[in-house]
PDB file of N, CA and C in Angstrom:
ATOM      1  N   UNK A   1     -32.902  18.074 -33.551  1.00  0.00           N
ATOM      2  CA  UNK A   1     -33.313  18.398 -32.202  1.00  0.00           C
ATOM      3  C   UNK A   1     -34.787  18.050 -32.014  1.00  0.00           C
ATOM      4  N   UNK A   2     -34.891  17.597 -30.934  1.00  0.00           N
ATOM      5  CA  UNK A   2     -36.503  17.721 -30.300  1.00  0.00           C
ATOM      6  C   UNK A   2     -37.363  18.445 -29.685  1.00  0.00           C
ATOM      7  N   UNK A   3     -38.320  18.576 -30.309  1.00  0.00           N
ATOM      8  CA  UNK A   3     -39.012  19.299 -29.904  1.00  0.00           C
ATOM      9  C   UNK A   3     -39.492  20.040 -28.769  1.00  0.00           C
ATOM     10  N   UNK A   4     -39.168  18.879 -27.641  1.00  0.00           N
ATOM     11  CA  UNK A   4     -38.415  19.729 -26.301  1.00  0.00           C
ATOM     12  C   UNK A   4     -37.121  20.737 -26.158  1.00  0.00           C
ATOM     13  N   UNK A   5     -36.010  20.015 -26.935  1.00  0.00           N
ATOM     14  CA  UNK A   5     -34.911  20.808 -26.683  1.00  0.00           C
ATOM     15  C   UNK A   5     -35.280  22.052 -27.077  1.00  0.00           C
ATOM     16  N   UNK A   6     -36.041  21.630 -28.427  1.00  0.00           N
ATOM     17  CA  UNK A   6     -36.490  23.337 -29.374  1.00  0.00           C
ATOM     18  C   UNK A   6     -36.801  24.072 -28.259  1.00  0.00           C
ATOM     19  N   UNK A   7     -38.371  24.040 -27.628  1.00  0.00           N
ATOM     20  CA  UNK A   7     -38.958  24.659 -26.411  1.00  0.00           C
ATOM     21  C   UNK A   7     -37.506  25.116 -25.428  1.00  0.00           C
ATOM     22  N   UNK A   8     -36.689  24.332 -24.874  1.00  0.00           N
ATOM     23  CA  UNK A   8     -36.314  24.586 -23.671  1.00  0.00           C
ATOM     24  C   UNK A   8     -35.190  26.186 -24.651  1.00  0.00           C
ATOM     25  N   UNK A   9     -34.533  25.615 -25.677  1.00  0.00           N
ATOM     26  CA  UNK A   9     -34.177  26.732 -25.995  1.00  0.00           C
ATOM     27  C   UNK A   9     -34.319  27.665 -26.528  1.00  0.00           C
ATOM     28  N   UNK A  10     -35.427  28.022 -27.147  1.00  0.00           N
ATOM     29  CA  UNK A  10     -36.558  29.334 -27.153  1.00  0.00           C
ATOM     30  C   UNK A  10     -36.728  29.985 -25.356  1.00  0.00           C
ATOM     31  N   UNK A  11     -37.349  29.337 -24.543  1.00  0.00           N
ATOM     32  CA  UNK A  11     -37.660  29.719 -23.177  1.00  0.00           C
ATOM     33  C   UNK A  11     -36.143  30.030 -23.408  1.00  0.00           C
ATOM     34  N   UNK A  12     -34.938  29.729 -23.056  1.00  0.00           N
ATOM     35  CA  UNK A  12     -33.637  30.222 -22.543  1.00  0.00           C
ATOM     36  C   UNK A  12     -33.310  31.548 -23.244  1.00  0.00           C
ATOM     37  N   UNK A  13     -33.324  31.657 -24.635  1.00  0.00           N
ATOM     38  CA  UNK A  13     -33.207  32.337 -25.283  1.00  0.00           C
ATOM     39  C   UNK A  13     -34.369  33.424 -25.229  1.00  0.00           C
ATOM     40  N   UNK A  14     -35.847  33.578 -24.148  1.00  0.00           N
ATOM     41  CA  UNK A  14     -36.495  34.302 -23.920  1.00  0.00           C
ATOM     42  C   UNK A  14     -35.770  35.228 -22.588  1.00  0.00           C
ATOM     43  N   UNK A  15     -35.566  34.448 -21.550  1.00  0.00           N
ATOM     44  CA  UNK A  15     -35.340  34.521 -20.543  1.00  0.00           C
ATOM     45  C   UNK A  15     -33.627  35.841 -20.519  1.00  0.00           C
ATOM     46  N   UNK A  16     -32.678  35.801 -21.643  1.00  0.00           N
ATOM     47  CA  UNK A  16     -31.620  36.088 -21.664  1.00  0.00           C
ATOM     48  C   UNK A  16     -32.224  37.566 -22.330  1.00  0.00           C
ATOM     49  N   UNK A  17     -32.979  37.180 -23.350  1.00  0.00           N
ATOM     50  CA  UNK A  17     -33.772  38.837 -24.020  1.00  0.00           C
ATOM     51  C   UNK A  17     -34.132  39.746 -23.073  1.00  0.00           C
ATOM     52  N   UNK A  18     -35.075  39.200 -22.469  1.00  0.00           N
ATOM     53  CA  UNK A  18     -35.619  39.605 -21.197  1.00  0.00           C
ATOM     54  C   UNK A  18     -34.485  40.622 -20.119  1.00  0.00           C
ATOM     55  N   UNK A  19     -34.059  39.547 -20.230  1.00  0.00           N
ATOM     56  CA  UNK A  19     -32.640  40.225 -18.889  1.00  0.00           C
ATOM     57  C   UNK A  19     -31.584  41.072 -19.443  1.00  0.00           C
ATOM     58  N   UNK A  20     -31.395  41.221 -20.998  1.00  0.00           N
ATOM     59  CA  UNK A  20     -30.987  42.351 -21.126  1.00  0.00           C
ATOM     60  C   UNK A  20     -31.772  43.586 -21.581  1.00  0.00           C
ATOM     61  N   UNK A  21     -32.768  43.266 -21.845  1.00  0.00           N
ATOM     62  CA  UNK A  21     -33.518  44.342 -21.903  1.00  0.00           C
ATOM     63  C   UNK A  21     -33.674  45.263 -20.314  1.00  0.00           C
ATOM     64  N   UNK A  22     -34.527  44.789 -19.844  1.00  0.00           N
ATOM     65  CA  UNK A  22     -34.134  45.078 -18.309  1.00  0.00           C
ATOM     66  C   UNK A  22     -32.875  45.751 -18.120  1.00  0.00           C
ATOM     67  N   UNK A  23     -31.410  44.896 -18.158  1.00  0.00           N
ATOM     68  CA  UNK A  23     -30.539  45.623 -18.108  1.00  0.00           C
ATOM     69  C   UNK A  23     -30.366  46.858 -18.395  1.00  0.00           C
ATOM     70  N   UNK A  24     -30.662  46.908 -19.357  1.00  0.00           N
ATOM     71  CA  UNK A  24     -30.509  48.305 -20.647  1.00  0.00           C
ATOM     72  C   UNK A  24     -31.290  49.463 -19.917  1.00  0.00           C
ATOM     73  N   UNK A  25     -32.450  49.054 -19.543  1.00  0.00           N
ATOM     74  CA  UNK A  25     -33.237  50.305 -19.148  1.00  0.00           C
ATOM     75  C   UNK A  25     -32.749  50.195 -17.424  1.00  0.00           C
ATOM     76  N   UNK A  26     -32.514  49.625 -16.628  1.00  0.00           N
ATOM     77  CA  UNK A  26     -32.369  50.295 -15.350  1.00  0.00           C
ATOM     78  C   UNK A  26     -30.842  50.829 -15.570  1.00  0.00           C
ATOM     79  N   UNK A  27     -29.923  50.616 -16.662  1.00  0.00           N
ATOM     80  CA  UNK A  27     -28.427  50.931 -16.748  1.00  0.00           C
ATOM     81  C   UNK A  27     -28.847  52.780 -17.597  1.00  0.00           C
ATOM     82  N   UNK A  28     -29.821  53.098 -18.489  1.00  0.00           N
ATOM     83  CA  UNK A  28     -30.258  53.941 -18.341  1.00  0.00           C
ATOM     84  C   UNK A  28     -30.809  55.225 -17.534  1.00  0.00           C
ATOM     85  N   UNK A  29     -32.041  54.373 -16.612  1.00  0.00           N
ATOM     86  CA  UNK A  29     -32.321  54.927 -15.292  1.00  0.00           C
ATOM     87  C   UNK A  29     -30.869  55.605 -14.428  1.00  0.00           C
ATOM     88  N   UNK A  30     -30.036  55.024 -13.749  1.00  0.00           N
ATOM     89  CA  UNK A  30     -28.876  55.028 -13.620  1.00  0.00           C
ATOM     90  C   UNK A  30     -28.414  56.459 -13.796  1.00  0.00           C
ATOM     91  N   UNK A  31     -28.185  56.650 -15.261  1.00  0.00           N
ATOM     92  CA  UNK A  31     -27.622  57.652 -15.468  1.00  0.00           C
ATOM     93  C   UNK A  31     -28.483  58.926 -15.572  1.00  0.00           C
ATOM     94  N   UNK A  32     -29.896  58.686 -15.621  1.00  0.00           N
ATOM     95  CA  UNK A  32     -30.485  60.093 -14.989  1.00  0.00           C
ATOM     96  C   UNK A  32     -30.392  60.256 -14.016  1.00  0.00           C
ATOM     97  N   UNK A  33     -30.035  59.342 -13.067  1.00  0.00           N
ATOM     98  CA  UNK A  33     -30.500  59.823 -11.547  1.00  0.00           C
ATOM     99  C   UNK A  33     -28.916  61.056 -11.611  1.00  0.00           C
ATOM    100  N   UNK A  34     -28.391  60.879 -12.109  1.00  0.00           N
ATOM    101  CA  UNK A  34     -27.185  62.177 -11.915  1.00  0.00           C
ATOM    102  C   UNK A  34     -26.269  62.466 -10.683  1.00  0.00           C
ATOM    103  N   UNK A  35     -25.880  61.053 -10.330  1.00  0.00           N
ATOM    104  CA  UNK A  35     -24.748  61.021  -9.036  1.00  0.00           C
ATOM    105  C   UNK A  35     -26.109  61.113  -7.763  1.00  0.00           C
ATOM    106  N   UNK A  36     -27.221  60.936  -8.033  1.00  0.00           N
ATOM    107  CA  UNK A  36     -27.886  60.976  -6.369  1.00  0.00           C
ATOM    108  C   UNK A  36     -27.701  59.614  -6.032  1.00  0.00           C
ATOM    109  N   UNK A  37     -27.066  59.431  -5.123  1.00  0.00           N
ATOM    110  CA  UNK A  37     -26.472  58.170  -4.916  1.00  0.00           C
ATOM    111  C   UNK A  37     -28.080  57.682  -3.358  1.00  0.00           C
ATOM    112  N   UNK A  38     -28.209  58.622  -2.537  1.00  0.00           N
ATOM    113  CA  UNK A  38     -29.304  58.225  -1.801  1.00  0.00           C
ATOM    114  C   UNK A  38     -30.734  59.019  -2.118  1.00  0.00           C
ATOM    115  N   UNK A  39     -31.291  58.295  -3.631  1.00  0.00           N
ATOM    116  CA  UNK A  39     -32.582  58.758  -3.429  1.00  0.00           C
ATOM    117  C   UNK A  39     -33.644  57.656  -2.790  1.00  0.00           C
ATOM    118  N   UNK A  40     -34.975  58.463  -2.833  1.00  0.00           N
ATOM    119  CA  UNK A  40     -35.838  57.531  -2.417  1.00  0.00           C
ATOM    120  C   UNK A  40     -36.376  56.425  -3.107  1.00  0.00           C
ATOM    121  N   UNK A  41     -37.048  55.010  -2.416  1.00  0.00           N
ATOM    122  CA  UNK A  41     -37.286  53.762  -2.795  1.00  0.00           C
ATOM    123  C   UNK A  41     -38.425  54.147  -3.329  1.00  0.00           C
ATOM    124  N   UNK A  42     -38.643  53.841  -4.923  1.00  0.00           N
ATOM    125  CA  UNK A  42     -40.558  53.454  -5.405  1.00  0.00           C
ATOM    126  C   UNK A  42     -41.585  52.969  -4.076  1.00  0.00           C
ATOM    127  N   UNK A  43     -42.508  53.887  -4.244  1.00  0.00           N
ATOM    128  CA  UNK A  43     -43.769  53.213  -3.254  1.00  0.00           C
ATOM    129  C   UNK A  43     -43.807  51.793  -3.739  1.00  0.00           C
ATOM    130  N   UNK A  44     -44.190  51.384  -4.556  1.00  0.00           N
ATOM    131  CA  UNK A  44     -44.137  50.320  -5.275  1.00  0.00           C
ATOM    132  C   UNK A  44     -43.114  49.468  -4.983  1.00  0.00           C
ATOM    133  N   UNK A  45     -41.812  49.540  -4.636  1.00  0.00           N
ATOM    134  CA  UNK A  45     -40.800  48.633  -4.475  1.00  0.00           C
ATOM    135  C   UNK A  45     -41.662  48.687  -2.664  1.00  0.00           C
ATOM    136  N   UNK A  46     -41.158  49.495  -2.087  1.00  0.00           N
ATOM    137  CA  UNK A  46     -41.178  49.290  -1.071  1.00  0.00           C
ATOM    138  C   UNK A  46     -42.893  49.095  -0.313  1.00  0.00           C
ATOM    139  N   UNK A  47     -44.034  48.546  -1.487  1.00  0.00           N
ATOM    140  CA  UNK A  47     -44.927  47.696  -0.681  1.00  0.00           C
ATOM    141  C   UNK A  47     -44.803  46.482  -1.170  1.00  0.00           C
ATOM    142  N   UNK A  48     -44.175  46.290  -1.786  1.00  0.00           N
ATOM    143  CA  UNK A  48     -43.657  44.651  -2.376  1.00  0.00           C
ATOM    144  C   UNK A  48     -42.337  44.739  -2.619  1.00  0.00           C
ATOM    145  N   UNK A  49     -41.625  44.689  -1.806  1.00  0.00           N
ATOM    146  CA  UNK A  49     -39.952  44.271  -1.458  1.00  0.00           C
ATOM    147  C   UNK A  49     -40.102  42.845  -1.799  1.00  0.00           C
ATOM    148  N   UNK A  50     -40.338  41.804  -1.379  1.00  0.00           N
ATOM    149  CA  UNK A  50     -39.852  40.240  -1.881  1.00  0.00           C
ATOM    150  C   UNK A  50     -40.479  40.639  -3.219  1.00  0.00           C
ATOM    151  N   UNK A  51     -41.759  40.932  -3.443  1.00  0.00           N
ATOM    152  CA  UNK A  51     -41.978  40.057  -4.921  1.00  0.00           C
ATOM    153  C   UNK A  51     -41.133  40.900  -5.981  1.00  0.00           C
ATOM    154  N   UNK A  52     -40.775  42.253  -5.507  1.00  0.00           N
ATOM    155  CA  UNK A  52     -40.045  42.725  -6.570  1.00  0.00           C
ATOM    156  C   UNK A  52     -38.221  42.851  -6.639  1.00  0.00           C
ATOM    157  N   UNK A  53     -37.687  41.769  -6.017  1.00  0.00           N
ATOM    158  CA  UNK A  53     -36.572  41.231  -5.572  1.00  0.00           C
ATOM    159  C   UNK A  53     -36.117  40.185  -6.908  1.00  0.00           C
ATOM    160  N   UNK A  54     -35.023  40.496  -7.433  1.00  0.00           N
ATOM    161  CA  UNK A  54     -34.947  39.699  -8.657  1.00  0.00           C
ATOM    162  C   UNK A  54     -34.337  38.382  -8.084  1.00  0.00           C
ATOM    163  N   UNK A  55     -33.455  38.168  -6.870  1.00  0.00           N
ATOM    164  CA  UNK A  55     -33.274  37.192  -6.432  1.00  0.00           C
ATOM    165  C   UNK A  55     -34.343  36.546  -5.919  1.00  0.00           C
ATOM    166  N   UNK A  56     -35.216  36.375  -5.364  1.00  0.00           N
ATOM    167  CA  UNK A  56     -36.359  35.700  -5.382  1.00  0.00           C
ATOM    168  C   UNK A  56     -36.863  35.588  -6.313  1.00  0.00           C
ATOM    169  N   UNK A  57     -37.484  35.846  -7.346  1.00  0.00           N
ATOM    170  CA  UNK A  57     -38.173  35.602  -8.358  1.00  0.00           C
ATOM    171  C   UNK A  57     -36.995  34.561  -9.167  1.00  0.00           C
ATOM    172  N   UNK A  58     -35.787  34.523  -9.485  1.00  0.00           N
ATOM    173  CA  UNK A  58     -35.370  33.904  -9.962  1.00  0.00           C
ATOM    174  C   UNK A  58     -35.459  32.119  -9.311  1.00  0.00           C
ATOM    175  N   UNK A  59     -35.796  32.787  -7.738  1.00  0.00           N
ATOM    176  CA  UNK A  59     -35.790  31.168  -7.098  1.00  0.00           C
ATOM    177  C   UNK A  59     -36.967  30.378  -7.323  1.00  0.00           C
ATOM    178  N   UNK A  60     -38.168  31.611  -7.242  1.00  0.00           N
ATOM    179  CA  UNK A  60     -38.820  30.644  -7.675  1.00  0.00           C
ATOM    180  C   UNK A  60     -39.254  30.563  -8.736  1.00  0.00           C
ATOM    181  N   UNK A  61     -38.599  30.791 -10.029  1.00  0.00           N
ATOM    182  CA  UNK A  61     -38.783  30.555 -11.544  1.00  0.00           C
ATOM    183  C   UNK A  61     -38.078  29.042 -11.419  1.00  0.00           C
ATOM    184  N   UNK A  62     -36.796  29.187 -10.803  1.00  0.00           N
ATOM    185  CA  UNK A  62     -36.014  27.887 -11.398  1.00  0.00           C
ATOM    186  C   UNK A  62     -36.685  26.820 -10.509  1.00  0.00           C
ATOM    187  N   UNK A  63     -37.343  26.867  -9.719  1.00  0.00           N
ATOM    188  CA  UNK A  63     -37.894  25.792  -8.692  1.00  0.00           C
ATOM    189  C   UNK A  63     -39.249  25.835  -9.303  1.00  0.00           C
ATOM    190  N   UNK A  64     -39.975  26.494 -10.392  1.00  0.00           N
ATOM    191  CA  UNK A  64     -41.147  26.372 -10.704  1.00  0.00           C
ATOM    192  C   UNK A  64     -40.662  25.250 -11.939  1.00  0.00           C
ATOM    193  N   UNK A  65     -39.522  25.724 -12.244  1.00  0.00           N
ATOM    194  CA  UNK A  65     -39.356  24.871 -14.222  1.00  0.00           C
ATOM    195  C   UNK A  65     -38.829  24.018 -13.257  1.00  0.00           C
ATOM    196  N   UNK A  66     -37.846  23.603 -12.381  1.00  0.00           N
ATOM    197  CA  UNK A  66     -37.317  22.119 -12.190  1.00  0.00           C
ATOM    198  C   UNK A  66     -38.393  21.132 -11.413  1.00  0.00           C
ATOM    199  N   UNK A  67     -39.765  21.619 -10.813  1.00  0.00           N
ATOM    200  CA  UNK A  67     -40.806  21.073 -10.739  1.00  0.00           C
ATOM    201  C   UNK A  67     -41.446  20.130 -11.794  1.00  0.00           C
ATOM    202  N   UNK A  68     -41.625  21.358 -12.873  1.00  0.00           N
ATOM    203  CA  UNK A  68     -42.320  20.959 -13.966  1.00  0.00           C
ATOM    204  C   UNK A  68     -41.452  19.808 -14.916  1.00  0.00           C
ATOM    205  N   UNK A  69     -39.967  20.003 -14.494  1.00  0.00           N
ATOM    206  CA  UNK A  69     -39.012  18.797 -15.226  1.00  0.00           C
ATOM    207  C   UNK A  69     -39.836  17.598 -14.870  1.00  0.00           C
ATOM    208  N   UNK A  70     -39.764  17.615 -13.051  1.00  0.00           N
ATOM    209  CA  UNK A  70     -39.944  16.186 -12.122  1.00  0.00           C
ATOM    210  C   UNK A  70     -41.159  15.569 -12.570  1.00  0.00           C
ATOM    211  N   UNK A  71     -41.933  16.560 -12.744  1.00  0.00           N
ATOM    212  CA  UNK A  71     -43.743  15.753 -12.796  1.00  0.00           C
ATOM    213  C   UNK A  71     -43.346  15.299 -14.571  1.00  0.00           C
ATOM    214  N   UNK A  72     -43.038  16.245 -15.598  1.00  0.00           N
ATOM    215  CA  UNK A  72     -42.768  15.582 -17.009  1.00  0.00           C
ATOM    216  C   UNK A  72     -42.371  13.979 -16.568  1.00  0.00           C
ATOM    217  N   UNK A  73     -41.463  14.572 -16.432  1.00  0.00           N
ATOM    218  CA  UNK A  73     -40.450  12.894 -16.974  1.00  0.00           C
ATOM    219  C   UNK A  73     -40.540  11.929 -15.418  1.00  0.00           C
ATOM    220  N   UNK A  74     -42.092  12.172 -14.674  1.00  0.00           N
ATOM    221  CA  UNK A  74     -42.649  11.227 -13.714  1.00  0.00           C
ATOM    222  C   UNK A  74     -43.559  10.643 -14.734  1.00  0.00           C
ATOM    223  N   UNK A  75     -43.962  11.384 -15.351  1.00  0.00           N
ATOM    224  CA  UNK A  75     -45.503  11.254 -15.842  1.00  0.00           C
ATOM    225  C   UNK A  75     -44.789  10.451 -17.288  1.00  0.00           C
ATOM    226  N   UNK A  76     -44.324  10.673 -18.097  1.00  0.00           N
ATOM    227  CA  UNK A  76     -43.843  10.265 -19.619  1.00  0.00           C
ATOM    228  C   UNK A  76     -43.331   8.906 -19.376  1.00  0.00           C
ATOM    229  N   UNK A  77     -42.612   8.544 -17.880  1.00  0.00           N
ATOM    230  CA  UNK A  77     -41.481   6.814 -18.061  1.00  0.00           C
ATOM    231  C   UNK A  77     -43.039   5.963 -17.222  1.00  0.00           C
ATOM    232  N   UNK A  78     -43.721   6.798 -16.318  1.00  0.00           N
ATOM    233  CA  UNK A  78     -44.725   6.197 -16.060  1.00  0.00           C
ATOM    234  C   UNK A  78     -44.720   5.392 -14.374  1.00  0.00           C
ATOM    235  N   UNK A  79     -43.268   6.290 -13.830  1.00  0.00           N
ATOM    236  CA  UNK A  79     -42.855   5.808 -12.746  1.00  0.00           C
ATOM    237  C   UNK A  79     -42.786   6.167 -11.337  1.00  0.00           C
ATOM    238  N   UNK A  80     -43.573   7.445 -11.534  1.00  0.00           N
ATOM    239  CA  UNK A  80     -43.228   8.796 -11.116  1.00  0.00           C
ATOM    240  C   UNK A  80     -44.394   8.450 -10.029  1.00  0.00           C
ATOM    241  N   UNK A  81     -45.903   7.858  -9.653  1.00  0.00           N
ATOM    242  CA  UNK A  81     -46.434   7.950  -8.883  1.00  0.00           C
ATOM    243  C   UNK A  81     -47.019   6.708  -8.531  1.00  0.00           C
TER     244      UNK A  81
END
């Protein structure tokens, strides 16, 4: 393997740690809250609703790395600008 692939699958294999960890602790959280099905939103969530939105952040993670693909392999064949 190359040394890219290495990188890309370390980052993947970060990214999956990550997300179950996370998992683990809000699947935790969860079960203290003890059936309150309507409590209140974190101050914190609710003065940053987008940035703390995992669907957004995922959009722009994958639109930050498929950026960084375009300019690589613009910049490496030498064709790119």
């Amino acid at each position: 393997m190359s040394i890219y692939t290495t990188m890309l699958l370390l980052a993947g294999a970060g990214v999956l740690v990550a997300g179950l960890f996370y998992t683990w602790t809000f699947g935790k959280g969860q079960k203290r809250a003890q059936g309150n099905l309507d409590s209140q939103i974190p101050g914190t969530v609710q003065e940053h609703a987008y940035i703390r939105n995992p669907i957004f952040l995922t959009y722009i993670i994958v639109l930050s790395i498929a950026l960084l693909f375009v300019v690589y392999f613009a910049v490496t064949t030498g064709t790119g600008y």
